[in-house]
C-alpha atoms as a PDB file:
ATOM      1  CA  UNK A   1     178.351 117.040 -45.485  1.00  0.00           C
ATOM      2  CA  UNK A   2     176.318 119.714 -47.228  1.00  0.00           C
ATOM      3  CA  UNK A   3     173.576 116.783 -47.036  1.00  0.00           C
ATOM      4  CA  UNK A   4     173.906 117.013 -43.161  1.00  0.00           C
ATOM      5  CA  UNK A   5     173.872 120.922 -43.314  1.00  0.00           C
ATOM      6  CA  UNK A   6     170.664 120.829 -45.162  1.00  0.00           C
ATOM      7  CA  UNK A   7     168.789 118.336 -43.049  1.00  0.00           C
ATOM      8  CA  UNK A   8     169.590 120.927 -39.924  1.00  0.00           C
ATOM      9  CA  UNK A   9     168.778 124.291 -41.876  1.00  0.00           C
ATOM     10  CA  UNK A  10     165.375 122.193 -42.881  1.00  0.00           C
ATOM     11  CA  UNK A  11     164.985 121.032 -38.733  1.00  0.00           C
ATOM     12  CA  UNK A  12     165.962 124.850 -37.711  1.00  0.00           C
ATOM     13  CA  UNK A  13     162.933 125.973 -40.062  1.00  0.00           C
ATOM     14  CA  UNK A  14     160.593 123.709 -38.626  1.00  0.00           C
ATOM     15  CA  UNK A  15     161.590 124.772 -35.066  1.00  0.00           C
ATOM     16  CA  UNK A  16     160.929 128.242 -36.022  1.00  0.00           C
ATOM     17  CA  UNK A  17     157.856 127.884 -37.413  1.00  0.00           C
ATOM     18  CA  UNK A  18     156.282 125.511 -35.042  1.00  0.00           C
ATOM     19  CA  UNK A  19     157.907 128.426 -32.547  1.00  0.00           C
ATOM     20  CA  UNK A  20     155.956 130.911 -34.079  1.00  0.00           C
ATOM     21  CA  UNK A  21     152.727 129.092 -34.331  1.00  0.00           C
ATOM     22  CA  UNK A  22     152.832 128.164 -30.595  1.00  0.00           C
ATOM     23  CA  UNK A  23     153.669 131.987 -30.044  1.00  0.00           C
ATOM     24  CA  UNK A  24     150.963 133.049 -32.290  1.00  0.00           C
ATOM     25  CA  UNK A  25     148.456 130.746 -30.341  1.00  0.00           C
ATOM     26  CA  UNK A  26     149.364 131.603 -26.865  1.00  0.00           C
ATOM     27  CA  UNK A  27     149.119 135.375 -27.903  1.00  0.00           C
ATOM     28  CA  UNK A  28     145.386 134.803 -29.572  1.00  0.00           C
ATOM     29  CA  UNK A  29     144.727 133.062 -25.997  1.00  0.00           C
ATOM     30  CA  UNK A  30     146.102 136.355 -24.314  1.00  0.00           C
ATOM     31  CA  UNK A  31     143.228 138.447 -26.058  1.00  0.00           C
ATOM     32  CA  UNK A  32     140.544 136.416 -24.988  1.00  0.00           C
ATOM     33  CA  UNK A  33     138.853 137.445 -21.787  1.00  0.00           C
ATOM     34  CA  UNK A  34     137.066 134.813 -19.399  1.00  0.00           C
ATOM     35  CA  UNK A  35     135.248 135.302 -16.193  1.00  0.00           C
ATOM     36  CA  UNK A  36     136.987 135.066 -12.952  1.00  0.00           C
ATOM     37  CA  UNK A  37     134.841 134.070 -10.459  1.00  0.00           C
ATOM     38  CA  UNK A  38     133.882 134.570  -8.031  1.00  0.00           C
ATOM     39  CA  UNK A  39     133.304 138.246  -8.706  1.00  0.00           C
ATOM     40  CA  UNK A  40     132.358 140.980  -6.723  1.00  0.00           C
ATOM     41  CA  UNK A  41     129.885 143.224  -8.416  1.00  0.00           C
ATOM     42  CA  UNK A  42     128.988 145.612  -5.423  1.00  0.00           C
ATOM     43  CA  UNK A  43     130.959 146.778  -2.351  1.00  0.00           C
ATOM     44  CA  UNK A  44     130.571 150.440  -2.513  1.00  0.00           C
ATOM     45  CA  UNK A  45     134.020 151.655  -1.630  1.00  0.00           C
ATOM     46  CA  UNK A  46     133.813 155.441  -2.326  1.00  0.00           C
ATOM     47  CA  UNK A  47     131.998 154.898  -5.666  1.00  0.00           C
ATOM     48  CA  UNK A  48     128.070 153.843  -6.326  1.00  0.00           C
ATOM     49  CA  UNK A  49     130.193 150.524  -8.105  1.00  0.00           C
ATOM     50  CA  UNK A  50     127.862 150.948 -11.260  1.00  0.00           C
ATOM     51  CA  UNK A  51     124.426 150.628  -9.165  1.00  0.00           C
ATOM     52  CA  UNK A  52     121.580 153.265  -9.176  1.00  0.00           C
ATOM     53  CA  UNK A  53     118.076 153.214  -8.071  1.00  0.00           C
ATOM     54  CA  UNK A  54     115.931 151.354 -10.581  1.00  0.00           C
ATOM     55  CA  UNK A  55     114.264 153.714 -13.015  1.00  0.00           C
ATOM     56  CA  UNK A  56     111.034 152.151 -12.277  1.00  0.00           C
ATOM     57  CA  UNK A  57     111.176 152.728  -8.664  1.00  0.00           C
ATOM     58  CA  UNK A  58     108.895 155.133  -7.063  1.00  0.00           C
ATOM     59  CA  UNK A  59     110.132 158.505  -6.349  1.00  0.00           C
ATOM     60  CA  UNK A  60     111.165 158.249  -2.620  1.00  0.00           C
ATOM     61  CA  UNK A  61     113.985 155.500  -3.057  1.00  0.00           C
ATOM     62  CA  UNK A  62     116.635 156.661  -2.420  1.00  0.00           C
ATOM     63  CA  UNK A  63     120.356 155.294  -2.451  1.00  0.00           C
ATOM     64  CA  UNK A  64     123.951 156.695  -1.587  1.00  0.00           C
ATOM     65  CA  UNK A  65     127.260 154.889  -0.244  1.00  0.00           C
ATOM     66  CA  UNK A  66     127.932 155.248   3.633  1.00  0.00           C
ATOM     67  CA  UNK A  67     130.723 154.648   5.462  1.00  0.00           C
ATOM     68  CA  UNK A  68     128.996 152.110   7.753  1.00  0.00           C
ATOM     69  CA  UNK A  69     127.504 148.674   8.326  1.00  0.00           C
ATOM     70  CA  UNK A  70     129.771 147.347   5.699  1.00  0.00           C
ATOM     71  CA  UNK A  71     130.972 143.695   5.540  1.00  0.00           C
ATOM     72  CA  UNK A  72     133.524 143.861   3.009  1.00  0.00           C
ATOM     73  CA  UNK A  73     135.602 146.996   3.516  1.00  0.00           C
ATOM     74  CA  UNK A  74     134.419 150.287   4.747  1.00  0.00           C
ATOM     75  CA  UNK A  75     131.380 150.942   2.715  1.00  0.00           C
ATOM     76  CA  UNK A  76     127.956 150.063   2.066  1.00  0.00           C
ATOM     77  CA  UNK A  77     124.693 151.027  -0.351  1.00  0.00           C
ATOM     78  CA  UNK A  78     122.353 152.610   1.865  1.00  0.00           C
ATOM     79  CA  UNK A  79     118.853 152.511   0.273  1.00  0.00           C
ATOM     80  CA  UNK A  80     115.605 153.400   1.148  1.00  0.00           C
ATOM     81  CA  UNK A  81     112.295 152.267  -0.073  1.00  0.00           C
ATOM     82  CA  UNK A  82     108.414 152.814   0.334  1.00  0.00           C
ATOM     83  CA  UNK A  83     106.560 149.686   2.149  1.00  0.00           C
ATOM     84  CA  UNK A  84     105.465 146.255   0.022  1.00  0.00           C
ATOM     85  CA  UNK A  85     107.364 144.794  -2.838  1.00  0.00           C
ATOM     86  CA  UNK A  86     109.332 147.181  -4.723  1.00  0.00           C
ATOM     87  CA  UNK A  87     112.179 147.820  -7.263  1.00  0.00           C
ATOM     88  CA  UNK A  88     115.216 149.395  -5.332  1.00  0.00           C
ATOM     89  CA  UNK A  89     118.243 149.697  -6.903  1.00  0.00           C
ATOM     90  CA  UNK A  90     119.943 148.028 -10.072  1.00  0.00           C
ATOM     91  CA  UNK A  91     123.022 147.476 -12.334  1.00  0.00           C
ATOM     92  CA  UNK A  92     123.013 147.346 -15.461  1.00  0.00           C
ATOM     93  CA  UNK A  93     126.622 144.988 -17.160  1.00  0.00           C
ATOM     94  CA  UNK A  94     125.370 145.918 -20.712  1.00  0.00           C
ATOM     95  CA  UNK A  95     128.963 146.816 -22.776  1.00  0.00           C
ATOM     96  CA  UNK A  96     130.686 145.362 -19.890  1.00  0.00           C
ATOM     97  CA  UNK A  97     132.443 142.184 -21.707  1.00  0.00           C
ATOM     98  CA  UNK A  98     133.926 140.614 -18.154  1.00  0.00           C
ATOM     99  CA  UNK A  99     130.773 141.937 -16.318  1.00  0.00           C
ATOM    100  CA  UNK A 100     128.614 139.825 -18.855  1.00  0.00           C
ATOM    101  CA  UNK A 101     130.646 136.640 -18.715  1.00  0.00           C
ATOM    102  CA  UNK A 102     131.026 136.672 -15.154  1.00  0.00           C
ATOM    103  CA  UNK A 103     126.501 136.974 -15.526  1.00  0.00           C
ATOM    104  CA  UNK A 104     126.779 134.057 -17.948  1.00  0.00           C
ATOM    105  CA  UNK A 105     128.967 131.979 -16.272  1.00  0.00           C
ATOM    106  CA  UNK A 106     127.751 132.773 -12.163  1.00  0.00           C
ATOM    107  CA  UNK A 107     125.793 129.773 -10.381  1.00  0.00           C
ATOM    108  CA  UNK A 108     124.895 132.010  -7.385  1.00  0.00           C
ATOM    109  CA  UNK A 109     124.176 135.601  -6.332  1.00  0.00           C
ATOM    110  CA  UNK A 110     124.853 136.729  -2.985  1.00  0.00           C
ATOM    111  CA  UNK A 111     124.040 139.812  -1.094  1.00  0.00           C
ATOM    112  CA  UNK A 112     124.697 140.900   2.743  1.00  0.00           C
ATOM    113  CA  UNK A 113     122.083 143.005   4.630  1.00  0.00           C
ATOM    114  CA  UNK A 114     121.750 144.874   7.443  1.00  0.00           C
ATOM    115  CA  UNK A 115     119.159 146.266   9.266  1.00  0.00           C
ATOM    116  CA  UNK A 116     119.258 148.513  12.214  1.00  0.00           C
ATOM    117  CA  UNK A 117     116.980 148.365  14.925  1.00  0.00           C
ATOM    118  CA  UNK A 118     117.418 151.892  15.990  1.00  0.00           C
ATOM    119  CA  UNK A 119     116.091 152.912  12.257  1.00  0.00           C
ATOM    120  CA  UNK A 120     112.503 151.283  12.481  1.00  0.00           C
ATOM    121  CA  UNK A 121     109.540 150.843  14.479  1.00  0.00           C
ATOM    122  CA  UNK A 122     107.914 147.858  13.730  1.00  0.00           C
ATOM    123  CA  UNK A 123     104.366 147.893  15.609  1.00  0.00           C
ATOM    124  CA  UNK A 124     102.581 144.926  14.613  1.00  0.00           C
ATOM    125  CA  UNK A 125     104.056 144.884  11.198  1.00  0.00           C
ATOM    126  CA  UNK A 126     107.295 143.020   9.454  1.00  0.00           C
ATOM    127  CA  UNK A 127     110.355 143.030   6.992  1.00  0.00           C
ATOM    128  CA  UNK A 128     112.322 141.161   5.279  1.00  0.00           C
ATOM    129  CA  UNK A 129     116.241 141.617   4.523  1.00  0.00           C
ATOM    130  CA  UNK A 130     115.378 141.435   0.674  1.00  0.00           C
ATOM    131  CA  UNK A 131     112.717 139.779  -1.198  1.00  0.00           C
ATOM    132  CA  UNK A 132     113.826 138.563  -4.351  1.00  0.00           C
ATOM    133  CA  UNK A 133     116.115 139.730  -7.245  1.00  0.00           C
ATOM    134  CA  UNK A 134     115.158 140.287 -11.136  1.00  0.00           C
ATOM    135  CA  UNK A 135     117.238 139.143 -13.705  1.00  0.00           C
ATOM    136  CA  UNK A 136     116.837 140.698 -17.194  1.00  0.00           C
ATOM    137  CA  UNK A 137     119.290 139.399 -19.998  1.00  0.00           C
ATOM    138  CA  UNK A 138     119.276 137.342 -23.795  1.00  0.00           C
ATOM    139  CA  UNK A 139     117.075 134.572 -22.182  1.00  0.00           C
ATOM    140  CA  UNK A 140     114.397 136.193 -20.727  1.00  0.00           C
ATOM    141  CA  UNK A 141     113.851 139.906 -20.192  1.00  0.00           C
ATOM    142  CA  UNK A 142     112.201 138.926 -16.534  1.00  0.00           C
ATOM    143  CA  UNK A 143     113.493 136.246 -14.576  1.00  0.00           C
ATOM    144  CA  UNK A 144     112.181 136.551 -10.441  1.00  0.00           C
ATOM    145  CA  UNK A 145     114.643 134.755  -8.591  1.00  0.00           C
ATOM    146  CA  UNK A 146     113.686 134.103  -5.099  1.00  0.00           C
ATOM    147  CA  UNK A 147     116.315 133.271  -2.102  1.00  0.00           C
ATOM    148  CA  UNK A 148     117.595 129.744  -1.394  1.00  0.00           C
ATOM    149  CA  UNK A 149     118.241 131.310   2.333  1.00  0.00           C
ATOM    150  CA  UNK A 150     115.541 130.028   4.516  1.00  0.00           C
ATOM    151  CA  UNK A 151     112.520 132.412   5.282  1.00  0.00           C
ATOM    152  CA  UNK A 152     113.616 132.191   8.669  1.00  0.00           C
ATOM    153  CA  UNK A 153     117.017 134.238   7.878  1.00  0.00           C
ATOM    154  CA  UNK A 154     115.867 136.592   5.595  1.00  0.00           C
ATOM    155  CA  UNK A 155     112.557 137.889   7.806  1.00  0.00           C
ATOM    156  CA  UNK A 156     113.355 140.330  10.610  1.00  0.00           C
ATOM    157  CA  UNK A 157     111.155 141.600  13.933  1.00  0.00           C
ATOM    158  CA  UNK A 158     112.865 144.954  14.193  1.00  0.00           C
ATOM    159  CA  UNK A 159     113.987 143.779  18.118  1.00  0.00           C
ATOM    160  CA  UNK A 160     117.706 143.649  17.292  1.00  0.00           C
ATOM    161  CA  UNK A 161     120.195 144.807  14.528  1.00  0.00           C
ATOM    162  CA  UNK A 162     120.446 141.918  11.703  1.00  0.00           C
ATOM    163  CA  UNK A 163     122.549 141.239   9.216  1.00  0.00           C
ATOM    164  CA  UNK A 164     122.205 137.899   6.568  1.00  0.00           C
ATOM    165  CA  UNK A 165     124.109 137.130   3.735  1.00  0.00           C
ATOM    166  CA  UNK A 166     120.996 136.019   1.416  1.00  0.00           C
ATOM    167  CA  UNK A 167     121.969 133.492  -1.568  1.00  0.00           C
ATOM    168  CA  UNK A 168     120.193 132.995  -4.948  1.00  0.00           C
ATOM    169  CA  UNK A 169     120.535 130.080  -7.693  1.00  0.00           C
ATOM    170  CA  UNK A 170     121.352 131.563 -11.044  1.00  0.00           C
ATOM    171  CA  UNK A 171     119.603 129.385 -13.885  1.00  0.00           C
ATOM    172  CA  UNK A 172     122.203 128.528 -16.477  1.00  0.00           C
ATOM    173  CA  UNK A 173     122.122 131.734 -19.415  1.00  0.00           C
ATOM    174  CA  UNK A 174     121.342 130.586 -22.820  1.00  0.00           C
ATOM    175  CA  UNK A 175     123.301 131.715 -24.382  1.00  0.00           C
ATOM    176  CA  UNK A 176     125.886 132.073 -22.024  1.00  0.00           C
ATOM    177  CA  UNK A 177     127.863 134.706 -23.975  1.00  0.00           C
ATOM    178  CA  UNK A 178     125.408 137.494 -23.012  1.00  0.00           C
ATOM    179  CA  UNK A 179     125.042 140.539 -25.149  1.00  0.00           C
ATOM    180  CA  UNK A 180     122.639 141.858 -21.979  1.00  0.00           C
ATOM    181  CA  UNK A 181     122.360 142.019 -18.385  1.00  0.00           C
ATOM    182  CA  UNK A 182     120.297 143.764 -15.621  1.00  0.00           C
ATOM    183  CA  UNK A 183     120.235 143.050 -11.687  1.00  0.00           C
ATOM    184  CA  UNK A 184     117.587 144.463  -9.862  1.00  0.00           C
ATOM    185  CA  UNK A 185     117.193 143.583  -5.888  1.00  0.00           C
ATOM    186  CA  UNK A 186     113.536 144.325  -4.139  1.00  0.00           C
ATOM    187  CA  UNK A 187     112.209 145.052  -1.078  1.00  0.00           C
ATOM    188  CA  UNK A 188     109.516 144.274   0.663  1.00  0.00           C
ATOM    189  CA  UNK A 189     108.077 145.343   4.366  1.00  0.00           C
ATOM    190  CA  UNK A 190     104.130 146.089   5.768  1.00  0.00           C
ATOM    191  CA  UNK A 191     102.331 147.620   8.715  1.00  0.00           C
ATOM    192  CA  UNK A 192     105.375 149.124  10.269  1.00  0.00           C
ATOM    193  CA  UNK A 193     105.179 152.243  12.602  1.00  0.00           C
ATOM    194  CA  UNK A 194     108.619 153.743  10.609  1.00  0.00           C
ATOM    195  CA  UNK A 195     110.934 152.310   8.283  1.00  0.00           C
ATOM    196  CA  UNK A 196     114.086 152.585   8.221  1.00  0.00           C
ATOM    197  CA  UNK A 197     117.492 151.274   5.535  1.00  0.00           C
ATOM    198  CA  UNK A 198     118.449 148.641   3.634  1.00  0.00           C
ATOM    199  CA  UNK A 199     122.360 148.458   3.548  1.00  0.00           C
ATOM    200  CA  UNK A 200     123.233 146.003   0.811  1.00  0.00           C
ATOM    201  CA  UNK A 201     127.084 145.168   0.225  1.00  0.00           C
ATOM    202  CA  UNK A 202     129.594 142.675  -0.886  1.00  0.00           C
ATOM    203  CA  UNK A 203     127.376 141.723  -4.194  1.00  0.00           C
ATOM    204  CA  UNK A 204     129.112 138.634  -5.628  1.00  0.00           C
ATOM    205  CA  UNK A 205     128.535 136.191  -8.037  1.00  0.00           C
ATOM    206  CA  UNK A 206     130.085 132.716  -7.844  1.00  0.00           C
ATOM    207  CA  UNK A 207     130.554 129.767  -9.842  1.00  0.00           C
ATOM    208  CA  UNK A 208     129.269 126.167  -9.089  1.00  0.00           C
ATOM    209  CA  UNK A 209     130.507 124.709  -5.939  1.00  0.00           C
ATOM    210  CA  UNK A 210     133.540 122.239  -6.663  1.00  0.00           C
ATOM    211  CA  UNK A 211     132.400 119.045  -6.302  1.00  0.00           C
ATOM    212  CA  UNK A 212     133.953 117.087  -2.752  1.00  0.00           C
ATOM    213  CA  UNK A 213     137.110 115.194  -3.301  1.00  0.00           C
ATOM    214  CA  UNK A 214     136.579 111.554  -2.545  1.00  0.00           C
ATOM    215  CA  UNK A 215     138.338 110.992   0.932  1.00  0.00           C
ATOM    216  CA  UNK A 216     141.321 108.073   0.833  1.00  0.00           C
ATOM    217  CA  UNK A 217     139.960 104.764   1.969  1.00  0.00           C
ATOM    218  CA  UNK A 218     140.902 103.970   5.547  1.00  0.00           C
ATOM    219  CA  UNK A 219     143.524 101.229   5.002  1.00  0.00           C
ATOM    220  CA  UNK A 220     142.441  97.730   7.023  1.00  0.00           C
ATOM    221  CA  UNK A 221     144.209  97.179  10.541  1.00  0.00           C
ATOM    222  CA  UNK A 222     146.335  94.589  10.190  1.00  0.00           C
ATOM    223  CA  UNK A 223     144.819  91.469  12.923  1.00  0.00           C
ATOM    224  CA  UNK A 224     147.321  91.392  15.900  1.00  0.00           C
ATOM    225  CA  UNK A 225     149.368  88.335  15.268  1.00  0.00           C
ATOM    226  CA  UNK A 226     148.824  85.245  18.332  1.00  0.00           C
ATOM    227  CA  UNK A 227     151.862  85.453  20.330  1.00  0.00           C
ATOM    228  CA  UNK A 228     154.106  82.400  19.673  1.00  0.00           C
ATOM    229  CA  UNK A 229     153.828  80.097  23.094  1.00  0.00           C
ATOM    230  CA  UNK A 230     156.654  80.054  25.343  1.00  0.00           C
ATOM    231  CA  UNK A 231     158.653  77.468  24.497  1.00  0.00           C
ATOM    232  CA  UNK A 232     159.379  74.779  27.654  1.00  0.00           C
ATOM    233  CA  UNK A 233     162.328  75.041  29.620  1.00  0.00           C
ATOM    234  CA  UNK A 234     164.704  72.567  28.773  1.00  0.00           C
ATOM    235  CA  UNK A 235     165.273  70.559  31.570  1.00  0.00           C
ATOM    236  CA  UNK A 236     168.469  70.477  33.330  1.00  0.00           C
ATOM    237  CA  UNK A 237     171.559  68.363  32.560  1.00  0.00           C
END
């Protein structure tokens, strides 16, 4: 008997430690922070969301949240810019931890735009709902992204308001556990009469697509089965 009492104070033990361990684990797990996305890293709601005009822009950008033209809430970035290709406005996920794995993990960048007609004059000239973004981080301290959205989207005639959610392909980060990160979205427009705003909102970055779920084969239809032939009537007694 004291043999059996052993063998389950031994069994307890084990039960508890193994409890522990697994408790230990699943509470080292609960410290560790990954990336959720897709993340939005821009929708202006009462707050400049981290963003600022690029400290290499030229002195007349300008940037401020408005309450209008927004496409995800009630706010947008409002920015203005001199003609041709320029540095607008940028934000900066260094000492961020999620902001930087959300960088090192994102596939894809995306950015809505709208343009106003009432705002410009276009004359003979042209714009473009953005030109290209800059990414600055551990693998390369310039990386020019250009859109994946066709040309056709992203360029504008000033006869109508526009507005074009514009994608861009994130290269994988090496490494992806970034220690540094730095968006910066340009501009570009030419020969117009008078410019008017870019309002950028809804900044997200997403992960790779999920790949498509193979559909369930179409089962065969069954061949209809001949009819049996009618039988002869029996003749009669």
């Amino acid at each position: 008997m004291n043999e059996a009492k052993s063998m389950n104070v031994n069994l307890m033990s084990r039960i508890g430690v193994c409890g522990f361990i697994c408790l230990a684990i699943t509470l080292g797990l609960a410290g560790i922070s990954y990336a959720e996305l897709p993340k939005v890293i821009g929708d202006w709601e009462d707050s400049n969301d981290g963003w600022m005009v690029d400290p290499e822009a030229l002195s007349v950008t300008t940037a401020k949240a408005v309450r209008e033209n927004a496409t995800l809430g009630n706010y947008s970035y409002k920015v203005f810019a001199n003609p041709e290709w320029q540095k607008t406005i940028t934000r900066d996920f260094s000492g961020d931890a999620n902001l930087l794995a959300a960088l090192g993990k994102a596939a894809q960048l995306k950015v809505d735009v709208t343009l106003k007609a009432k705002e410009w004059s276009m004359g003979a000239g042209w714009a473009k709902a953005i030109e290209c973004i800059i990414v600055r981080d551990d693998k390369n301290d310039w990386q020019q992204i250009e859109p994946t959205t066709e040309q056709g989207e992203i360029s504008w005639d000033g006869s109508a308001d526009k507005t074009v959610t514009v994608t861009f392909d994130i290269p994988p980060q090496t490494p992806p556990n970034l220690t540094k990160g730095i968006i910066i979205l340009i501009t570009n427009y030419q020969d117009v009469n008078t410019a008017g705003n870019f309002y950028f909102d809804n900044v997200r970055l997403l992960g790779a697509a999920e790949p498509n779920q193979p559909k369930e084969a179409a089962k065969p239809v069954e061949p209809n089965k001949p009819k049996e032939p009618n039988k002869p009537a029996s003749p009669a007694k």
